[in-house]
Protein backbone atom coordinates (compact mmCIF):
# COMPACT_ATOMS: atom_id res chain seq x y z
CA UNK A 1 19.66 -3.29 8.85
CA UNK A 2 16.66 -1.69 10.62
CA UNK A 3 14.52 -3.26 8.55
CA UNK A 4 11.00 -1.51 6.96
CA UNK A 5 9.35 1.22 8.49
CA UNK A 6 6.89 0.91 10.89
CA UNK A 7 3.30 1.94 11.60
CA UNK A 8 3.00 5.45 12.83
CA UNK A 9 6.19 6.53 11.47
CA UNK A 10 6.03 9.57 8.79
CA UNK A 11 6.43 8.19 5.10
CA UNK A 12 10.32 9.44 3.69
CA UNK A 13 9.92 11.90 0.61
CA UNK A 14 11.58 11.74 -2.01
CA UNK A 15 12.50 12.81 -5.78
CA UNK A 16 12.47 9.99 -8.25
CA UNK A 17 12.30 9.28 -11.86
CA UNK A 18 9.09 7.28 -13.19
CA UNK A 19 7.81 5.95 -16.06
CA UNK A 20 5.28 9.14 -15.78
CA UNK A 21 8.04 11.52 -15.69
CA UNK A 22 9.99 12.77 -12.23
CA UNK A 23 8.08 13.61 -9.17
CA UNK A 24 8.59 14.59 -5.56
CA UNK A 25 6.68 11.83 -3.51
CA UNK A 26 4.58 13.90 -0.78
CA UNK A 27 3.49 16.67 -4.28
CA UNK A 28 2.36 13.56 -5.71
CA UNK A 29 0.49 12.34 -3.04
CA UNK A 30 -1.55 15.62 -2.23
CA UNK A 31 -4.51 14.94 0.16
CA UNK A 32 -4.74 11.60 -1.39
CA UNK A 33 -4.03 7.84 0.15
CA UNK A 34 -1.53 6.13 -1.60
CA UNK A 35 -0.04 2.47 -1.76
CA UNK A 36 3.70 1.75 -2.06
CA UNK A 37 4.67 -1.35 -2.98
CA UNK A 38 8.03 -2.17 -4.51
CA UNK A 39 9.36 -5.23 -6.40
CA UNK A 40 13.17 -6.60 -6.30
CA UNK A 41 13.77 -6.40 -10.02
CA UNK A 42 12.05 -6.38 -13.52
CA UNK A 43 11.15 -9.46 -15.79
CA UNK A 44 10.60 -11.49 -12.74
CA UNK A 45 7.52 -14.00 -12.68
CA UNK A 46 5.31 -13.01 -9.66
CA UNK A 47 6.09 -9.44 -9.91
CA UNK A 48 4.93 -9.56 -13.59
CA UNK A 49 1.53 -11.11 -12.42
CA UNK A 50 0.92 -8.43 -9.58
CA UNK A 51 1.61 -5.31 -11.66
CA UNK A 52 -0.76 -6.65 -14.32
CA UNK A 53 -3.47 -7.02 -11.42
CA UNK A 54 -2.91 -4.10 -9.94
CA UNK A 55 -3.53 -2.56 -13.16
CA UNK A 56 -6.98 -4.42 -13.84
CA UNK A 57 -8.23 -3.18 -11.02
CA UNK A 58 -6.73 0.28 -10.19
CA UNK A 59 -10.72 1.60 -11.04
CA UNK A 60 -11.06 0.27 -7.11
CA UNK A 61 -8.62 2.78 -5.98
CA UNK A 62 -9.42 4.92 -7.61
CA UNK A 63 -12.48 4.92 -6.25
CA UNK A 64 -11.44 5.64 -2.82
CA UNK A 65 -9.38 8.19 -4.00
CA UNK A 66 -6.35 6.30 -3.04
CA UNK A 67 -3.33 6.78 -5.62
CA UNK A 68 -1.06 3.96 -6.46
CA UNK A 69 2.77 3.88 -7.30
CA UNK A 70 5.14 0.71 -8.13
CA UNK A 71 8.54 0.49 -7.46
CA UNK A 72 11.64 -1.50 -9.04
CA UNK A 73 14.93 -2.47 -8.25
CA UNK A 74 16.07 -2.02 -12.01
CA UNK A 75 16.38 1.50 -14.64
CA UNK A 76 13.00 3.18 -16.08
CA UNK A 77 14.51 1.80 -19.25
CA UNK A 78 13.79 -1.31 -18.32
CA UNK A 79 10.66 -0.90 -16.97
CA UNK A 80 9.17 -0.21 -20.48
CA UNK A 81 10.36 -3.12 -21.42
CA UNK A 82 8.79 -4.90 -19.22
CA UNK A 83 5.26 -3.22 -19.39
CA UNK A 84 5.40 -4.82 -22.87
CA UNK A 85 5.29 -8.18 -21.33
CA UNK A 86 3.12 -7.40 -18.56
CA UNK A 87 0.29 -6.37 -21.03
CA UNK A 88 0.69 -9.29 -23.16
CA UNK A 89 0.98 -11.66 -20.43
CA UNK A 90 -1.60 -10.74 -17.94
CA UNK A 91 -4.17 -8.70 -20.20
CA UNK A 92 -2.99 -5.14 -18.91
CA UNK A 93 -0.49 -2.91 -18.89
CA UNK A 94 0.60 -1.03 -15.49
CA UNK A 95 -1.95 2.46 -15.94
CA UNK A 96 -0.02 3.99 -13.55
CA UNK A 97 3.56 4.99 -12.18
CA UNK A 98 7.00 3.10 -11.91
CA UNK A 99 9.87 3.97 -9.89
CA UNK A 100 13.56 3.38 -11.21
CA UNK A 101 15.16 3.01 -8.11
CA UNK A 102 18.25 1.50 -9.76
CA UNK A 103 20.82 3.52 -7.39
CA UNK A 104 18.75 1.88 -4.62
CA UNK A 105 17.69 5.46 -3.14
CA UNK A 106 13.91 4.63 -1.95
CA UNK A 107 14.44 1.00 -1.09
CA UNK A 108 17.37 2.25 1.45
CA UNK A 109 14.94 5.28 2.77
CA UNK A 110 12.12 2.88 3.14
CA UNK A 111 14.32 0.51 5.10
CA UNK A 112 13.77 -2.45 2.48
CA UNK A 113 17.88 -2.27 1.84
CA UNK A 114 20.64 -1.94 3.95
CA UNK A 115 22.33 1.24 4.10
CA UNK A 116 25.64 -0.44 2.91
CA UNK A 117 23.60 -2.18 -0.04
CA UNK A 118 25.29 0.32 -2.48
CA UNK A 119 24.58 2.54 -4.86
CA UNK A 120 23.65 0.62 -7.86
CA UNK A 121 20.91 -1.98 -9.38
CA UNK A 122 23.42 -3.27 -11.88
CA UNK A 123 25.00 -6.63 -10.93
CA UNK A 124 22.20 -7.09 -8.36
CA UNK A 125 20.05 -10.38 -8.40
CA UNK A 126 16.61 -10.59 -7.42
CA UNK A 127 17.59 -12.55 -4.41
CA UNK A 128 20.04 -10.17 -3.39
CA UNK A 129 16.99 -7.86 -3.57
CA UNK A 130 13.96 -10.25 -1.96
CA UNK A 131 13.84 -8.18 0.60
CA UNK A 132 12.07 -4.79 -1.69
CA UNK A 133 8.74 -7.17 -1.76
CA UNK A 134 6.70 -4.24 0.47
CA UNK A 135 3.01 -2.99 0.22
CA UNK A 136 2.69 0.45 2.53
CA UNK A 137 -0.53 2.41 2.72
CA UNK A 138 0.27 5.94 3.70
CA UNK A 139 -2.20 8.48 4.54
CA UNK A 140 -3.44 11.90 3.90
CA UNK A 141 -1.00 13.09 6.51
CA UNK A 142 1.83 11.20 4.99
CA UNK A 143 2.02 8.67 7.93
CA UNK A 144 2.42 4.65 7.36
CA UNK A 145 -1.06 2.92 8.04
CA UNK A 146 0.15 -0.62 6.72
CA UNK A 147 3.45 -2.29 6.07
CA UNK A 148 3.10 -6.15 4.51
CA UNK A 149 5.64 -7.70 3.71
CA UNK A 150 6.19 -11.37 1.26
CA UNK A 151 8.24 -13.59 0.02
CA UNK A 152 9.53 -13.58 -3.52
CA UNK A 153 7.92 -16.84 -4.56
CA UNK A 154 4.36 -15.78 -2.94
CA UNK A 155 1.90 -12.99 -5.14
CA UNK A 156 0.35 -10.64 -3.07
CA UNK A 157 -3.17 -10.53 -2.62
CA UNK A 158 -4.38 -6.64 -3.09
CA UNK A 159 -7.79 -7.61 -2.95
CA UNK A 160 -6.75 -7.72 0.83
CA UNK A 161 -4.60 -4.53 0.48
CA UNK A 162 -8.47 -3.09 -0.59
CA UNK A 163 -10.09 -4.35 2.51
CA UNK A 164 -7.72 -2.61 4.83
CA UNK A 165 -7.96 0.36 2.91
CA UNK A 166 -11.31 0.50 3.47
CA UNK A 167 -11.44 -0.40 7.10
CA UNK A 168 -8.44 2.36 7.76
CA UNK A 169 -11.09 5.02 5.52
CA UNK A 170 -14.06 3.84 8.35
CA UNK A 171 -11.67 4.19 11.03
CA UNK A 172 -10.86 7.85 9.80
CA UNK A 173 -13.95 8.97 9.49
CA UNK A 174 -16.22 7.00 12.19
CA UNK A 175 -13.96 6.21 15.06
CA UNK A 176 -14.88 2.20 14.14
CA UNK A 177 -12.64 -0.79 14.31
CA UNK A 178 -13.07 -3.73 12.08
CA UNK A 179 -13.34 -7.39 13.21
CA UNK A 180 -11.43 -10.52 12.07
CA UNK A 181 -12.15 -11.38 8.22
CA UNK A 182 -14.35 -8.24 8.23
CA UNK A 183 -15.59 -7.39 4.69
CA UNK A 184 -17.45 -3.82 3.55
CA UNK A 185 -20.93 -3.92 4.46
CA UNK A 186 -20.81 -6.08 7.64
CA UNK A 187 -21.10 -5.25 11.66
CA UNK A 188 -18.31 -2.79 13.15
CA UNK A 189 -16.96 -2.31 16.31
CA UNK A 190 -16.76 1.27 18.19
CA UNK A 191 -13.55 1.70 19.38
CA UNK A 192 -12.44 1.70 22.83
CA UNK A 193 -11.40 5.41 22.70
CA UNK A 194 -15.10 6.50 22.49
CA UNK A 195 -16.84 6.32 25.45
CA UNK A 196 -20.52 5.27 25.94
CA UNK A 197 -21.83 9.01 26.10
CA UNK A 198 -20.10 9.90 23.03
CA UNK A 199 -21.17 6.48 21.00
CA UNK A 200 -25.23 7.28 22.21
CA UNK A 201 -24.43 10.75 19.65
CA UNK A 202 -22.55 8.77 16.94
CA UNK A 203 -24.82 5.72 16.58
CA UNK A 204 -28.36 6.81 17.89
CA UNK A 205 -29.66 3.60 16.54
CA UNK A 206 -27.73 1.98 19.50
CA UNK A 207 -25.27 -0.75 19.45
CA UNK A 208 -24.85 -4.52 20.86
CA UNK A 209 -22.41 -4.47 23.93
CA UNK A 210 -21.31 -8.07 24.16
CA UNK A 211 -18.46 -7.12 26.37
CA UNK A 212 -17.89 -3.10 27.89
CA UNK A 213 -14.57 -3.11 25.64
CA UNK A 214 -16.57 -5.18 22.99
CA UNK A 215 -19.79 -2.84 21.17
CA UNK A 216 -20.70 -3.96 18.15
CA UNK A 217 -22.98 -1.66 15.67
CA UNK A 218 -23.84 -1.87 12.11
CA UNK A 219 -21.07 -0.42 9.67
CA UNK A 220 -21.70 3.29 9.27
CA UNK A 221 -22.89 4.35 5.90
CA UNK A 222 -22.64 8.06 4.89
């Protein structure tokens, strides 16, 4: 197994069936940012709690013009099913789409399953499956920008999945890097890339050089 895909590499398109009817991936995606992330099978606990999260606060996302897409290991029958319980349990419904990936097309592509994993969902246990637990962020030019992977027992933490985005959408647009346990709003760092001529036109306000490879300058804003 080659395991998930990495950083850098181009993001696999594909056709699928979802709970919002059947789309080709990159179409769907347009100019936007999208997340990934993909779940080993339906009616399971900490899956349940995610998808019911993600849906609470998909307004985020949305706000950074970043689409989001869920995937499971299981039919789209299934998957209504399960948005039943999702809403009553966790206060929200998933508000956008699902991937049926029951003959195991995507998770293969994406690297999550093994190639000789078969061809169907049916019979499958979420263990055999703990492995489809992936967030990717893929951007505008259909390229991976993040791959996290978790365990089945451990809920992901998209508020986290939010940072990056952000720091990725700085990084795009400002030639900035973000220090450890940055948050929105706080000091950058002006990549390495960028030399000082260049930085004297992109921050005219000047920056704090604590180290030549290490300039730090107040998060852009516009």
């Amino acid at each position: 197994m080659a395991g998930p895909l990495a950083i850098g590499e181009d993001a696999p398109d594909f056709e699928v069936e979802t709970t919002e009817g059947r789309i080709r991936f990159h179409d769907w995606l347009g100019s936007s940012w999208g997340v990934l992330f993909s779940h080993p099978k339906d009616f399971t606990p900490v899956c349940t709690t995610e998808l019911g999260y993600m849906a609470r606060i998909k307004p985020e996302f949305d706000k950074r013009g970043v689409k989001i897409i869920g995937l499971s290991v299981d039919p789209i029958s299934n998957h209504q099913g399960w948005a039943k319980d999702i809403e009553e349990t966790q206060g929200a419904a998933p508000n956008y789409p699902m991937i049926g990936d029951s003959e195991l097309v995507v998770s293969k592509l994406y690297g999550m399953l093994p190639a000789d994993a078969g061809t169907t969902s049916e019979g499958r246990t979420p263990v055999a499956n703990q492995t489809v637990r992936n967030v990717y962020v893929i951007g505008p030019d259909k390229k991976i920008k993040l791959v996290i992977s978790y365990p089945m027992t451990t809920g992901r933490n998209f508020d986290e999945v939010l940072r990056v985005i952000d720091s990725l959408q700085l990084t795009a647009k400002h030639k900035v890097a973000t220090p450890v346990n940055w948050k929105n709003g706080e000091d950058v760092i002006i990549v390495t890339s960028v030399s000082d001529e260049e930085a004297k036109q992109k921050f005219p306000e000047g920056w704090k050089t604590l180290k030549p490879y290490l300039r730090v300058v107040p998060q852009p804003r516009d």
